[in-house]
C-alpha atoms as a PDB file:
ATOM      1  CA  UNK A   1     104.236-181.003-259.248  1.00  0.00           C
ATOM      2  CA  UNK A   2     104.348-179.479-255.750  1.00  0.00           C
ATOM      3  CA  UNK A   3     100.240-178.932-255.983  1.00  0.00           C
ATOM      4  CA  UNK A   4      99.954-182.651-256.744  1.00  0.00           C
ATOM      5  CA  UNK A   5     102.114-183.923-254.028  1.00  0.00           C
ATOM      6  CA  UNK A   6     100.223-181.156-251.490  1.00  0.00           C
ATOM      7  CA  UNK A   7      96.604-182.944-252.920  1.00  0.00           C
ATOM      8  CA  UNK A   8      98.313-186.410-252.442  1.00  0.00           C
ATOM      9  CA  UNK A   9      99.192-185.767-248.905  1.00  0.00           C
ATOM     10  CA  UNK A  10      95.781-184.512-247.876  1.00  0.00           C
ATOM     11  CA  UNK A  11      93.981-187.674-249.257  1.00  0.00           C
ATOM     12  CA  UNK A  12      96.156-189.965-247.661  1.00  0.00           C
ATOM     13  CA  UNK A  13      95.004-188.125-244.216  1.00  0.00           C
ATOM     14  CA  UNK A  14      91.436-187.952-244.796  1.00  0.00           C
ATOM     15  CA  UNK A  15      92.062-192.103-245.730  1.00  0.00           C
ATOM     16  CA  UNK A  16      93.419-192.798-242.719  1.00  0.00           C
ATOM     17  CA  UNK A  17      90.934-190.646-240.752  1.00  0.00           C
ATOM     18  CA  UNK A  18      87.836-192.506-242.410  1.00  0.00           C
ATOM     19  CA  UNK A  19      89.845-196.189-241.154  1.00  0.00           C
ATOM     20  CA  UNK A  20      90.451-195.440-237.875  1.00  0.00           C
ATOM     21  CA  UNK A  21      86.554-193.982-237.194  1.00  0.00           C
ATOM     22  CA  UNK A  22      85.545-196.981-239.088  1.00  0.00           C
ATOM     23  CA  UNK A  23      87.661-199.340-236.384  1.00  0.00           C
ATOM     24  CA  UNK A  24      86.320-197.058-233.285  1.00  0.00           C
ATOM     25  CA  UNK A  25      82.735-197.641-234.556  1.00  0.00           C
ATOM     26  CA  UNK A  26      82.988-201.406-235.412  1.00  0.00           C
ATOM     27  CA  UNK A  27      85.021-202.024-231.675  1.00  0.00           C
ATOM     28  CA  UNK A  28      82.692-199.521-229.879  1.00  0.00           C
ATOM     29  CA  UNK A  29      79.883-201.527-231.409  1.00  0.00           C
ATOM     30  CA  UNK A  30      81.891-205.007-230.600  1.00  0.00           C
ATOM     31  CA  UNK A  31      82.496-203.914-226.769  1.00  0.00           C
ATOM     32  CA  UNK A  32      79.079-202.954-226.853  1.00  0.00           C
ATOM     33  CA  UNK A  33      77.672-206.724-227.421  1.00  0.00           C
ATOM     34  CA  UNK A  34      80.293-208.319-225.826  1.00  0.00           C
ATOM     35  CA  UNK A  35      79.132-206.718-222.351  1.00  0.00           C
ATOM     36  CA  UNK A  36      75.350-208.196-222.552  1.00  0.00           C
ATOM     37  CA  UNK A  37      74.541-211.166-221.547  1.00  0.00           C
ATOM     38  CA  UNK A  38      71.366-213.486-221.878  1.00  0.00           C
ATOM     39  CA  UNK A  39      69.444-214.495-218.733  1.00  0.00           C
ATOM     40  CA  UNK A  40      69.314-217.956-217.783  1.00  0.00           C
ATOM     41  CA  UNK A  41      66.583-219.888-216.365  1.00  0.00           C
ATOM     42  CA  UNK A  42      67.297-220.692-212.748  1.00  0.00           C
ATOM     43  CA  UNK A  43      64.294-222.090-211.847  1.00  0.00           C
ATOM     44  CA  UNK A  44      63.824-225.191-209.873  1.00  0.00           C
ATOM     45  CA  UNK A  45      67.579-225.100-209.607  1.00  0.00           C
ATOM     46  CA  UNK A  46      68.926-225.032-206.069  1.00  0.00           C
ATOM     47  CA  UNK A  47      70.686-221.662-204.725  1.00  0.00           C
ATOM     48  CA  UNK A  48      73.999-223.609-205.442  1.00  0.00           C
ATOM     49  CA  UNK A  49      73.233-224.438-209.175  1.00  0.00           C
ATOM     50  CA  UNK A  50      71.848-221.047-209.858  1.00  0.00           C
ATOM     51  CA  UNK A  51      74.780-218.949-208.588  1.00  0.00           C
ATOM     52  CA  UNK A  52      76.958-221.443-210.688  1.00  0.00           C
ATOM     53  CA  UNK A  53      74.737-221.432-213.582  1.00  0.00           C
ATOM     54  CA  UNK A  54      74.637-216.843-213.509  1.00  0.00           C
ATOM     55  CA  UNK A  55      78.075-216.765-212.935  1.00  0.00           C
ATOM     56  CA  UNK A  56      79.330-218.402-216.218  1.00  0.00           C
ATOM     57  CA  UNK A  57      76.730-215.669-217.792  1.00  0.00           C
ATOM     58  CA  UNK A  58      78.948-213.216-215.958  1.00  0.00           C
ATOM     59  CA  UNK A  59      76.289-212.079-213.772  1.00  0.00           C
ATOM     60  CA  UNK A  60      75.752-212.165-210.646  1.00  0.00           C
ATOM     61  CA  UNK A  61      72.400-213.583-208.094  1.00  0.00           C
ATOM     62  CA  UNK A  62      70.571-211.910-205.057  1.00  0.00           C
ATOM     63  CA  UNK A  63      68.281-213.882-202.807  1.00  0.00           C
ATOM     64  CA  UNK A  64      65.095-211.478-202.602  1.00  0.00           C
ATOM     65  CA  UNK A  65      62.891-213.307-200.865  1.00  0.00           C
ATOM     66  CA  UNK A  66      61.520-217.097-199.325  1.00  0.00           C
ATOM     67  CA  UNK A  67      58.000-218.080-200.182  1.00  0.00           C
ATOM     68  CA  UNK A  68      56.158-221.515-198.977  1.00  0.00           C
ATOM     69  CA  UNK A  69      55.376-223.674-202.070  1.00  0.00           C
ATOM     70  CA  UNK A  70      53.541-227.015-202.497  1.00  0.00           C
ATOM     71  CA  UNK A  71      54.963-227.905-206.012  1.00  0.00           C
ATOM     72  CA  UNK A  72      58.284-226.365-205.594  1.00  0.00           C
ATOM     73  CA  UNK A  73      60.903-228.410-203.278  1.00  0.00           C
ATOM     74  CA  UNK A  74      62.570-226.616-199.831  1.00  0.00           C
ATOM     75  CA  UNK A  75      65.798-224.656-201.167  1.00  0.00           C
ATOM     76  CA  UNK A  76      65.093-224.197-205.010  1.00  0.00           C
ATOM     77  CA  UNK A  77      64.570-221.104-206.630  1.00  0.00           C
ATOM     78  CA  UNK A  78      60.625-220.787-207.128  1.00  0.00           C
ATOM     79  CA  UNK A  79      60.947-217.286-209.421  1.00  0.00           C
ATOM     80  CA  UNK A  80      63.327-215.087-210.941  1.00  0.00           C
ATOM     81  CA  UNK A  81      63.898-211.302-212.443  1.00  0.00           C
ATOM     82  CA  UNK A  82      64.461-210.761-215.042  1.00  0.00           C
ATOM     83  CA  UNK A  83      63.027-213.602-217.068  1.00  0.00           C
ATOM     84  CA  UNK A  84      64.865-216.006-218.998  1.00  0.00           C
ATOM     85  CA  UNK A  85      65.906-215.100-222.467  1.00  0.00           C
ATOM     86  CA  UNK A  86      66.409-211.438-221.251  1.00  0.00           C
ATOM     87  CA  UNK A  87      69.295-209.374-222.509  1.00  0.00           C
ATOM     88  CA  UNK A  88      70.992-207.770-219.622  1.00  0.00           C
ATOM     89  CA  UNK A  89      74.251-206.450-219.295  1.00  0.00           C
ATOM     90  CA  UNK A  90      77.304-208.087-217.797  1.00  0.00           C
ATOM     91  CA  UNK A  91      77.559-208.175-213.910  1.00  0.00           C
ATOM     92  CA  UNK A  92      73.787-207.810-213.916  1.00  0.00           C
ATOM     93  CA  UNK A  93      71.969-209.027-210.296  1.00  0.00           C
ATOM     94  CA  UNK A  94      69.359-211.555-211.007  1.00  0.00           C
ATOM     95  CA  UNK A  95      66.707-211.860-208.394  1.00  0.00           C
ATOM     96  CA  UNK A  96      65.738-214.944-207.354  1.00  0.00           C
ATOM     97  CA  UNK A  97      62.470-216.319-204.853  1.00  0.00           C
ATOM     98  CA  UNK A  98      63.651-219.264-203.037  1.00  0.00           C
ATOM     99  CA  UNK A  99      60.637-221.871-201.965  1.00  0.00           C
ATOM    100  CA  UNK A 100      60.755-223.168-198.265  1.00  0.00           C
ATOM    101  CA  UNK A 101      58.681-226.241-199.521  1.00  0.00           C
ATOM    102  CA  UNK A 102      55.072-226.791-198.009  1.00  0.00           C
ATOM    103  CA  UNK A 103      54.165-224.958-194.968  1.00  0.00           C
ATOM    104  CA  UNK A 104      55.151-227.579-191.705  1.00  0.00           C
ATOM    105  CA  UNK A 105      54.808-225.093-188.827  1.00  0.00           C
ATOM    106  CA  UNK A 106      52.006-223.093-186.742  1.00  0.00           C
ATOM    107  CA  UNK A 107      51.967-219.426-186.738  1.00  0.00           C
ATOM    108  CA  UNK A 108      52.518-219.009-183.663  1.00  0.00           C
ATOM    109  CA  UNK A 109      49.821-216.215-181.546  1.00  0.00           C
ATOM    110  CA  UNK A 110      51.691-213.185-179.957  1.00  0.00           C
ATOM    111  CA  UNK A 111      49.267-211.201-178.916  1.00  0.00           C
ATOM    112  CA  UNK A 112      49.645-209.734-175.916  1.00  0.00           C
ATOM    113  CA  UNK A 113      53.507-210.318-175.526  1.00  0.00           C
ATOM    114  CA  UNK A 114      55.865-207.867-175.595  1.00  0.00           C
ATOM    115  CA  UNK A 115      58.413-207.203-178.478  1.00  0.00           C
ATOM    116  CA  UNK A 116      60.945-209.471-177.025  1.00  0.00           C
ATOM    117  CA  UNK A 117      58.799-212.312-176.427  1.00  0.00           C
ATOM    118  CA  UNK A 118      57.057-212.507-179.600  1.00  0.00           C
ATOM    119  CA  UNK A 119      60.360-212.275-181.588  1.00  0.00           C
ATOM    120  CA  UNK A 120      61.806-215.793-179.617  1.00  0.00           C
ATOM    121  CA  UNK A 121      57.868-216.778-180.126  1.00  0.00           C
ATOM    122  CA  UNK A 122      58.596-216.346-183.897  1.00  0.00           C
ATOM    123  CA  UNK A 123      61.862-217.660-184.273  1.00  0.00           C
ATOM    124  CA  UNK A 124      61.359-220.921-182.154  1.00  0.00           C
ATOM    125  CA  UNK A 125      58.594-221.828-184.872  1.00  0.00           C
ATOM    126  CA  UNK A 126      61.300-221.694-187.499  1.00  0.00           C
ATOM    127  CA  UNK A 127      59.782-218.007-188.904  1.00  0.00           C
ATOM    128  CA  UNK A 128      60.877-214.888-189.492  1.00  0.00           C
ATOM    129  CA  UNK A 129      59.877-211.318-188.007  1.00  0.00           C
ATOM    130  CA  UNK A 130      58.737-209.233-190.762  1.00  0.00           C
ATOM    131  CA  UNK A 131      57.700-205.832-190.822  1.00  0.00           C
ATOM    132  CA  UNK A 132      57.243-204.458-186.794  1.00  0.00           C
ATOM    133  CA  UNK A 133      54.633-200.930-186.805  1.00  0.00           C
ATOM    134  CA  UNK A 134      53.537-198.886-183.978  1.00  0.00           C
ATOM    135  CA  UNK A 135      49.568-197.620-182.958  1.00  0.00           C
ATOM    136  CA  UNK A 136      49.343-195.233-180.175  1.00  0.00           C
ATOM    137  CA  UNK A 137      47.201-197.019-177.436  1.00  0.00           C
ATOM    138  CA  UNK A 138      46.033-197.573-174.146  1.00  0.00           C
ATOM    139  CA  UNK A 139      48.190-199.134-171.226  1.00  0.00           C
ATOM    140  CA  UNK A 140      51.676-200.722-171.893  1.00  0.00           C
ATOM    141  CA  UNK A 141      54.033-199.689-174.503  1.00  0.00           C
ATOM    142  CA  UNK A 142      55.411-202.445-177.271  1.00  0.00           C
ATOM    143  CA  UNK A 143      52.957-205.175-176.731  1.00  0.00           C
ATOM    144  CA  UNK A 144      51.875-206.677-179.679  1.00  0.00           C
ATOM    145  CA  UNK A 145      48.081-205.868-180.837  1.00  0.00           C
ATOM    146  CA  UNK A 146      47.671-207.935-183.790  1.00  0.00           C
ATOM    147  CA  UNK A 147      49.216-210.019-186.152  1.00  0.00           C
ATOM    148  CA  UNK A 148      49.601-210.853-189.727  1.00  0.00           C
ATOM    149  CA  UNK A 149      49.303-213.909-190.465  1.00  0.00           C
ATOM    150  CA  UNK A 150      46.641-214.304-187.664  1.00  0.00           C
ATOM    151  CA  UNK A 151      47.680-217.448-185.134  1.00  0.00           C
ATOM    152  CA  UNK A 152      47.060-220.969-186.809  1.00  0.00           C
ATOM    153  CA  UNK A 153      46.816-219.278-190.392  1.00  0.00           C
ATOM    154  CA  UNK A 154      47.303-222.299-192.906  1.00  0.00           C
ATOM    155  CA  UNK A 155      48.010-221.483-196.899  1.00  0.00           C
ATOM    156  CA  UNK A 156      50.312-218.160-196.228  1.00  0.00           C
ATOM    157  CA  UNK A 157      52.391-217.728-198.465  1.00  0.00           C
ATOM    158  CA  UNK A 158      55.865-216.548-196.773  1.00  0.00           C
ATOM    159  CA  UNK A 159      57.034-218.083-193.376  1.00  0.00           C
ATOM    160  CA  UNK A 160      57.335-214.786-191.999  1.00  0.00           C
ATOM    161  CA  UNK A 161      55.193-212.930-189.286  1.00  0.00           C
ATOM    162  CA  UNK A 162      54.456-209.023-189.141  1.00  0.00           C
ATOM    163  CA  UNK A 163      53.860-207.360-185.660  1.00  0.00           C
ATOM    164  CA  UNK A 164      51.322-204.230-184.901  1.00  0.00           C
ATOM    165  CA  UNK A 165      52.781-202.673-181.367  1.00  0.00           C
ATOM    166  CA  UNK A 166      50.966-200.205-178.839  1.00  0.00           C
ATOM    167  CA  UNK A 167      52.794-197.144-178.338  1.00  0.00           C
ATOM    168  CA  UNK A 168      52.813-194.469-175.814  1.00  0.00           C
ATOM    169  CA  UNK A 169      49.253-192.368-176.572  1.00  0.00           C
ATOM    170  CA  UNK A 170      49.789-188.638-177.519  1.00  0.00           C
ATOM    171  CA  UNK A 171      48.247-185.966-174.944  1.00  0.00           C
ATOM    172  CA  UNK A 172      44.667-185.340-176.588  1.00  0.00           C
ATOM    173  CA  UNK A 173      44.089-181.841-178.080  1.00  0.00           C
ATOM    174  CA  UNK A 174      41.331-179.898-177.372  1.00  0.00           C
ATOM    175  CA  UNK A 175      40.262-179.673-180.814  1.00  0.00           C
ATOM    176  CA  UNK A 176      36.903-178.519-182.493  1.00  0.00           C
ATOM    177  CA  UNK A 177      35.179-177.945-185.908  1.00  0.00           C
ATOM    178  CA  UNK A 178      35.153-174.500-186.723  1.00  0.00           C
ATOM    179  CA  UNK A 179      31.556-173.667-186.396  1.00  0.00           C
ATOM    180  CA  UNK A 180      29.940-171.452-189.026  1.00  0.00           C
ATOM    181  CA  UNK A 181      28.742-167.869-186.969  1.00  0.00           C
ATOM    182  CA  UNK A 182      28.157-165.938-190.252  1.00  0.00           C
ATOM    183  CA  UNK A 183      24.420-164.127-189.855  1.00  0.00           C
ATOM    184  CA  UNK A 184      24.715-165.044-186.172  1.00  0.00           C
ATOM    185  CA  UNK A 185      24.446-161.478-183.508  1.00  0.00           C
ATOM    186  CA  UNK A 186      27.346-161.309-181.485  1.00  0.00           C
ATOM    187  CA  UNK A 187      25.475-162.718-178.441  1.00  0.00           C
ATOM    188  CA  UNK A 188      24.251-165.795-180.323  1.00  0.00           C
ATOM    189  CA  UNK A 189      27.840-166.107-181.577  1.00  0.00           C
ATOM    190  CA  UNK A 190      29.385-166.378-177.995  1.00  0.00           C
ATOM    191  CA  UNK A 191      26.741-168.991-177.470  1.00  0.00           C
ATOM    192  CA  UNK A 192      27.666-170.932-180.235  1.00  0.00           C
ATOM    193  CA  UNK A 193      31.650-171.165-178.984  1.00  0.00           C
ATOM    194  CA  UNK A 194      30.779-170.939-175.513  1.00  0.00           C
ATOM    195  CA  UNK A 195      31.258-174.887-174.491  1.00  0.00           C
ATOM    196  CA  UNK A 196      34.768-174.625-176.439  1.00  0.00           C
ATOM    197  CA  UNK A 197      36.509-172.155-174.185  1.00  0.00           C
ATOM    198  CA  UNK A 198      37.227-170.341-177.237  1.00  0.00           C
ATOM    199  CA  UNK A 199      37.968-166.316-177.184  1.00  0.00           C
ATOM    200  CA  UNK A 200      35.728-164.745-179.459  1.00  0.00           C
ATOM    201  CA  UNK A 201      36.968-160.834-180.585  1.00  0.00           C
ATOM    202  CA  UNK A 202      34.582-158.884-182.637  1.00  0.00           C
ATOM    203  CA  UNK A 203      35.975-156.454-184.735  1.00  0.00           C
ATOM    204  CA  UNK A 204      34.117-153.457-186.538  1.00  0.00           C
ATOM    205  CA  UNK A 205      35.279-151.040-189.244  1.00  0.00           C
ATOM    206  CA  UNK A 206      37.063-148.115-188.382  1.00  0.00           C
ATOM    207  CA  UNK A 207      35.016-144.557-188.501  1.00  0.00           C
ATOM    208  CA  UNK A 208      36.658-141.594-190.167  1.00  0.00           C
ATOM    209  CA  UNK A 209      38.870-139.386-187.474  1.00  0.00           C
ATOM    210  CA  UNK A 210      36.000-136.559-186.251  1.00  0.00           C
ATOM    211  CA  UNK A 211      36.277-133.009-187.359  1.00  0.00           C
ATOM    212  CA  UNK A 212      36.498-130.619-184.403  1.00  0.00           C
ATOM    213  CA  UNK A 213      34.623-127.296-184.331  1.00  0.00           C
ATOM    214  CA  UNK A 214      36.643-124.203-185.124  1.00  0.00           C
ATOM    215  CA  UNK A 215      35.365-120.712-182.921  1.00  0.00           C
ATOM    216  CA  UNK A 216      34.646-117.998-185.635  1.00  0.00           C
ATOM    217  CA  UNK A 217      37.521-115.065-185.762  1.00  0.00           C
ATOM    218  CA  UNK A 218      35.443-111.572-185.097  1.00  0.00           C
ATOM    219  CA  UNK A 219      38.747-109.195-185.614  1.00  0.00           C
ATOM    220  CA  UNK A 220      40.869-108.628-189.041  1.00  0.00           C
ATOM    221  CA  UNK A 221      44.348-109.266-188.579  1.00  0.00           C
ATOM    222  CA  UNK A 222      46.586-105.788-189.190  1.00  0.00           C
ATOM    223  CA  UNK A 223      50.762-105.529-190.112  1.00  0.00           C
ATOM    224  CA  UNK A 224      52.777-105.699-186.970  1.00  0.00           C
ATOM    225  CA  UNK A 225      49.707-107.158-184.763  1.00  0.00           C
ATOM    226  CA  UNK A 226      49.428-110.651-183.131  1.00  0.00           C
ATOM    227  CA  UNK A 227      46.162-112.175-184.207  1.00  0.00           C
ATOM    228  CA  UNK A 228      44.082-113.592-181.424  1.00  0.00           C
ATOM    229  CA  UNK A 229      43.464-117.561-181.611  1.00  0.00           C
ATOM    230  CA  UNK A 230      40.174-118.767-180.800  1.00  0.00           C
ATOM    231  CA  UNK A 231      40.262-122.314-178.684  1.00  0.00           C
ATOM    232  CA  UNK A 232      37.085-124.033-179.363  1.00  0.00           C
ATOM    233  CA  UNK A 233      35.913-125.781-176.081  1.00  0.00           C
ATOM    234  CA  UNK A 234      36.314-129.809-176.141  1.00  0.00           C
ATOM    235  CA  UNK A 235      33.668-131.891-175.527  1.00  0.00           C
ATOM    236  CA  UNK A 236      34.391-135.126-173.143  1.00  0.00           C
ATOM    237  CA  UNK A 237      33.789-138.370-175.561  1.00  0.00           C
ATOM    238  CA  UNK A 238      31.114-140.023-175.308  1.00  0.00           C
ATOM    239  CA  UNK A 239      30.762-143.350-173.073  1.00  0.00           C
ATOM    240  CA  UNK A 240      30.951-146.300-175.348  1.00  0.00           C
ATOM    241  CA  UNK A 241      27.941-147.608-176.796  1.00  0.00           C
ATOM    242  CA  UNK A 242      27.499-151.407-176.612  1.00  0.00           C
ATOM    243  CA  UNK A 243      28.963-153.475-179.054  1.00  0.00           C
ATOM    244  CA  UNK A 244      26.011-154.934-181.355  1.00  0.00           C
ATOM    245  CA  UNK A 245      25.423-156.133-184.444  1.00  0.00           C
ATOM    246  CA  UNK A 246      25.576-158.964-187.011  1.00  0.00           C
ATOM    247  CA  UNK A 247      28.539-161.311-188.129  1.00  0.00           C
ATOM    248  CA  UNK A 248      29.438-160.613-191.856  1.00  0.00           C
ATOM    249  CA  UNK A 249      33.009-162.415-191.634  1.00  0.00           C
ATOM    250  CA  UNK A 250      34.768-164.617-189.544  1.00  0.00           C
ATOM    251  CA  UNK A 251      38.788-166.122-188.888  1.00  0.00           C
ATOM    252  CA  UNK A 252      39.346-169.594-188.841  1.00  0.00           C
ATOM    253  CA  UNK A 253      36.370-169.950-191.656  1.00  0.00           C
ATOM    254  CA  UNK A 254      33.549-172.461-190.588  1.00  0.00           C
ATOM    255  CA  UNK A 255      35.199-176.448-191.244  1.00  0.00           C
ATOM    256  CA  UNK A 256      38.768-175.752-189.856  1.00  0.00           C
ATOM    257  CA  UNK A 257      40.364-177.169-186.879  1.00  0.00           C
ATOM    258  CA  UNK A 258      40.815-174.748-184.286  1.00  0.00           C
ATOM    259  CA  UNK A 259      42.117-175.798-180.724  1.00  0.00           C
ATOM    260  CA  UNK A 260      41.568-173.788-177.029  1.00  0.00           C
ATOM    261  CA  UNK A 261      44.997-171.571-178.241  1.00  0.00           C
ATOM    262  CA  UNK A 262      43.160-169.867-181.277  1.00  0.00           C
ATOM    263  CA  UNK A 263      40.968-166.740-181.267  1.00  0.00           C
ATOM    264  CA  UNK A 264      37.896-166.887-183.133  1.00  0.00           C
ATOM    265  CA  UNK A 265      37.687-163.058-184.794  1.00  0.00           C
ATOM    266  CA  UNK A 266      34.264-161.860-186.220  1.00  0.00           C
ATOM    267  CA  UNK A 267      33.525-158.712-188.301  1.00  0.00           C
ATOM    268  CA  UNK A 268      30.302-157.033-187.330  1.00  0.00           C
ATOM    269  CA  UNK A 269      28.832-154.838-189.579  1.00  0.00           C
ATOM    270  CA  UNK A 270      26.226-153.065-187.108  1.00  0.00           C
ATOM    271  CA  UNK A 271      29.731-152.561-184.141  1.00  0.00           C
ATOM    272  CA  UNK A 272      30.042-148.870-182.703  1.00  0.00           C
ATOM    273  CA  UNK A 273      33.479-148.530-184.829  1.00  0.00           C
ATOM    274  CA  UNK A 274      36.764-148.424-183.115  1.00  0.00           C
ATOM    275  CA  UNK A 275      35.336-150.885-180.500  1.00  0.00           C
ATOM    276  CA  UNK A 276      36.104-154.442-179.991  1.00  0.00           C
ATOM    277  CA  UNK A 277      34.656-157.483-177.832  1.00  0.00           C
ATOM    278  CA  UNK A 278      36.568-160.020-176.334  1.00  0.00           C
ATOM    279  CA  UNK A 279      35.430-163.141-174.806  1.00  0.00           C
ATOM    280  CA  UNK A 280      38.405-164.489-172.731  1.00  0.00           C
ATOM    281  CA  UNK A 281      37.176-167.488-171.336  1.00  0.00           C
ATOM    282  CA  UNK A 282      33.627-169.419-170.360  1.00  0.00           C
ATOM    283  CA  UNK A 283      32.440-169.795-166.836  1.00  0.00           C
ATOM    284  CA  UNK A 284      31.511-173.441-165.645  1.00  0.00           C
ATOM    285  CA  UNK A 285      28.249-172.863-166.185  1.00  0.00           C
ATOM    286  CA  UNK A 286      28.731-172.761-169.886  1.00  0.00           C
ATOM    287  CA  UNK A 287      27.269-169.166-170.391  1.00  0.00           C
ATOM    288  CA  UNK A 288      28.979-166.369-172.210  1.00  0.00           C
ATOM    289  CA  UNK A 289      31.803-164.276-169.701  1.00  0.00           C
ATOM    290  CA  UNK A 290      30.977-160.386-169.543  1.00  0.00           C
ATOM    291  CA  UNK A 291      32.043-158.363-172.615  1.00  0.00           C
ATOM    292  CA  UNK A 292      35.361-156.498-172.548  1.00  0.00           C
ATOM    293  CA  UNK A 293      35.757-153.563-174.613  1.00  0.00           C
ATOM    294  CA  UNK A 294      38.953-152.760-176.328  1.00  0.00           C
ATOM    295  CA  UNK A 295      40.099-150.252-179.049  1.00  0.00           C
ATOM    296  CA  UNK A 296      41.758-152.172-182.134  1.00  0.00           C
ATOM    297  CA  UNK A 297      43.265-151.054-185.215  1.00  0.00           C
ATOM    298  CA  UNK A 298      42.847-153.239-188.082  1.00  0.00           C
END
């Protein structure tokens, strides 16, 4: 008896389970339609009729944009998005194109004015100022260089007017295309960048340290005795030889923009090693300065 009741009690709970996810799903799914709507169609309605007309579809309108239209009176909505028919949900913005009829005015021509004056140009013929951009340029800043539509356009399609401006011209850079010196000798190479004002190092591999002469010892050490050291006499280094030889590698690589603050570095393969050229400037006579020598490390 107490086993049945226990059973009894358990079905009764999983019943009542199974009803109330049954109700959740059916008013999830009810709350679900209830909140999506069907688009209207607005068009050729005025801006009053269509916000009336959206709002009992509990949604809601946004003017996006004014186009000239031959077909379509002044003041009525000439498009929409979305389309009609369109299941959207509730409190959804519907975009509408309103039509400002056939086009009754001149574009007015700017050019030449400055920002102010071509904005109360645009506005006194009944248009808008659309998008304003910026060019750097010769002479006065924020005059207007061109126009879109051009002056006296006929068929545009929005009554709006976009401005091109001048604007203040950046300092030019002295920049150059890398040239290629690969195969070139390090004179030819200074040649090449010698109208730049470029530096030009050359760089050769390093030589192994040299191995200095040791005297031979002519008496055997004994226990208790200081041996004798043997200093073998140095020899002064050699003067430097001049730096020669062929380009195998260069920094920037031939194509890239380089500017009078780089350094143009070349590998030589035929350098005295250790050694390094520099070319710090050009003279005005466009010929290649003296050669410095410097020790580098690479």
């Amino acid at each position: 008896m107490q086993a049945w009741h226990i059973f009894d009690t358990i079905f009764t709970l999983v019943c009542m389970m199974a009803v109330a996810l049954i109700c959740a799903l059916l008013a999830m799914r009810l709350s679900i339609h209830a909140s999506v709507e069907e688009v209207p169609n607005v068009s050729g309605m005025t801006m009053e009729e269509a916000s009336r007309a959206l709002e009992k579809a509990n949604l809601n309108i946004t003017l996006e944009n004014r186009f000239y239209s031959a077909t379509v009176p002044s003041g009525h909505i000439l498009s929409q998005s979305p389309q009609p028919g369109q299941k959207v949900r509730s409190g959804w913005h519907v975009r509408v194109t309103e039509s400002t009829g056939p086009q009754k005015v001149a574009i007015p021509d700017t050019t030449g004015q400055s920002t102010r004056e071509a904005a109360m140009s645009i506005r006194r013929s009944l248009l808008e100022l659309g998008s304003v951009s910026h060019l750097p340029a010769p002479g006065t800043s924020e005059v207007v260089l061109a126009q879109t539509p051009p002056p006296n356009a006929e068929g545009v399609d929005k009554p709006q007017v976009s401005l091109l401006l001048s604007a203040p011209e950046e300092p030019a850079a002295n920049a150059y295309v890398m040239p290629n010196l690969t195969g070139l000798s390090l004179h030819e190479a200074q040649k090449r960048i010698a109208q730049t004002g470029l530096r030009l190092v050359a760089v050769a591999p390093t030589a192994p340290p040299p191995i200095l002469p040791v005297a031979p010892m002519g008496t055997i050490q004994m226990p208790g005795q200081i041996a004798p050291i043997a200093v073998a006499p140095v020899a002064p280094p050699p003067p430097p030889a001049p730096v020669t030889g062929t380009v195998t590698m260069q920094t920037p690589q031939p194509g890239y923009r380089v500017t009078g603050e780089d350094v143009i570095k070349v590998y030589l393969n035929g350098a005295k090693p250790g050694i390094s050229a520099i070319t710090p400037s050009t003279p005005d006579n466009n010929t290649p300065a003296p050669v410095q020598k410097i020790v580098v490390t690479p």
